[in-house]
Protein backbone atom coordinates (compact mmCIF):
# COMPACT_ATOMS: atom_id res chain seq x y z
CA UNK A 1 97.03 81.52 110.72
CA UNK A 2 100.75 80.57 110.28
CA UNK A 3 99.83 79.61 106.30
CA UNK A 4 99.53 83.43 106.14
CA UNK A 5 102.59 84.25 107.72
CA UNK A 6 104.41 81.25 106.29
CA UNK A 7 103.27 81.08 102.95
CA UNK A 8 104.93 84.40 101.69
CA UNK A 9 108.38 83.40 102.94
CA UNK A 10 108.18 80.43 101.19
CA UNK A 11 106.97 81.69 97.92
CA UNK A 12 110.05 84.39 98.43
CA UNK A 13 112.76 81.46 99.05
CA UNK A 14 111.11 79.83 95.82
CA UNK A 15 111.65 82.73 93.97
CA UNK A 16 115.11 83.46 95.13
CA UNK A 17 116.46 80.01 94.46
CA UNK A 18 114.96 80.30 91.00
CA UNK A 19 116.83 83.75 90.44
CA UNK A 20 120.17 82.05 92.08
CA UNK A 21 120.31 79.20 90.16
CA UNK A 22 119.21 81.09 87.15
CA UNK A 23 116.68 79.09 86.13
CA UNK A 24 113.90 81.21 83.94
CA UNK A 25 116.26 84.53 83.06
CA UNK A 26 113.49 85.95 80.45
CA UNK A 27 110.67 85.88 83.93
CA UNK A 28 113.60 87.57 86.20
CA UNK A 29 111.96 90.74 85.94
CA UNK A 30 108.43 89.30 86.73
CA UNK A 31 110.12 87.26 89.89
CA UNK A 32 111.58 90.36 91.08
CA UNK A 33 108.00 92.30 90.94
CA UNK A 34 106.39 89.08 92.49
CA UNK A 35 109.02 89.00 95.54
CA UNK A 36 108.17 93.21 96.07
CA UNK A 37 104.69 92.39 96.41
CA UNK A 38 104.56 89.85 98.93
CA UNK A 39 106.63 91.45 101.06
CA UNK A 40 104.44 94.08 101.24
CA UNK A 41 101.95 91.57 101.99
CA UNK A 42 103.95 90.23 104.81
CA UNK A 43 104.03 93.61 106.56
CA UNK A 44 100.35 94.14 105.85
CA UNK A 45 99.34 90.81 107.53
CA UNK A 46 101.84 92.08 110.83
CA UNK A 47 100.25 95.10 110.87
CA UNK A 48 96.54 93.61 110.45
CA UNK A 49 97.56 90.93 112.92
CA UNK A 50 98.61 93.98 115.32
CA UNK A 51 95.40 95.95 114.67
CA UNK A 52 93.35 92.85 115.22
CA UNK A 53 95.13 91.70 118.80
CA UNK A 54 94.17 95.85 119.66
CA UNK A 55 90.81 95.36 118.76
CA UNK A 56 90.45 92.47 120.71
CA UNK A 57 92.18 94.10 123.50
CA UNK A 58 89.76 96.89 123.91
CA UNK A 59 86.50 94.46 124.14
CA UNK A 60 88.14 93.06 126.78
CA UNK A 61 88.33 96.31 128.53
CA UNK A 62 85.24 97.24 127.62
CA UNK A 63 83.63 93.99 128.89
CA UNK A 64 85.65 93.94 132.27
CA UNK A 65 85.06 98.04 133.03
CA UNK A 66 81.31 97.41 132.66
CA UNK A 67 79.44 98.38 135.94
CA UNK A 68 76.08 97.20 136.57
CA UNK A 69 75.57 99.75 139.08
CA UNK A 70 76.04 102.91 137.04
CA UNK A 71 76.14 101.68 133.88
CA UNK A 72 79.60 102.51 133.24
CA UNK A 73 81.47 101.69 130.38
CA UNK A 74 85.38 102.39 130.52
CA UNK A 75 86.85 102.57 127.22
């Protein structure tokens, strides 16, 4: 999992010492659209990540409300 969150940033720091040092002026533009999009995809994974950990929250719950007895599920 930490490719995911670690591949972006370095991609971005890539990108940014390319745009420093001036190194391909004629792509800037393209570099510039490629660095917008994966941060975007750096906030999607967080809030995926987030979304995920509540999922897995919940079963839990589920699992440890269950009642034999009455067939209760808490949710």
């Amino acid at each position: 999992m930490d490719q995911f969150r670690e591949g972006p940033q370095a991609v971005i720091s890539f990108l940014n010492y390319l745009h420093n040092h001036k190194v391909c002026p004629e792509y800037e533009e393209d570099m510039q659209t490629a660095c917008k999009s994966l941060t975007k995809q750096k906030k999607n994974y967080q809030i995926a990540k987030r979304s995920h950990r509540m999922r897995q929250e919940n079963s839990t719950r589920r699992i440890l409300c269950y009642s034999e007895e009455n067939y209760m599920v808490c949710l």
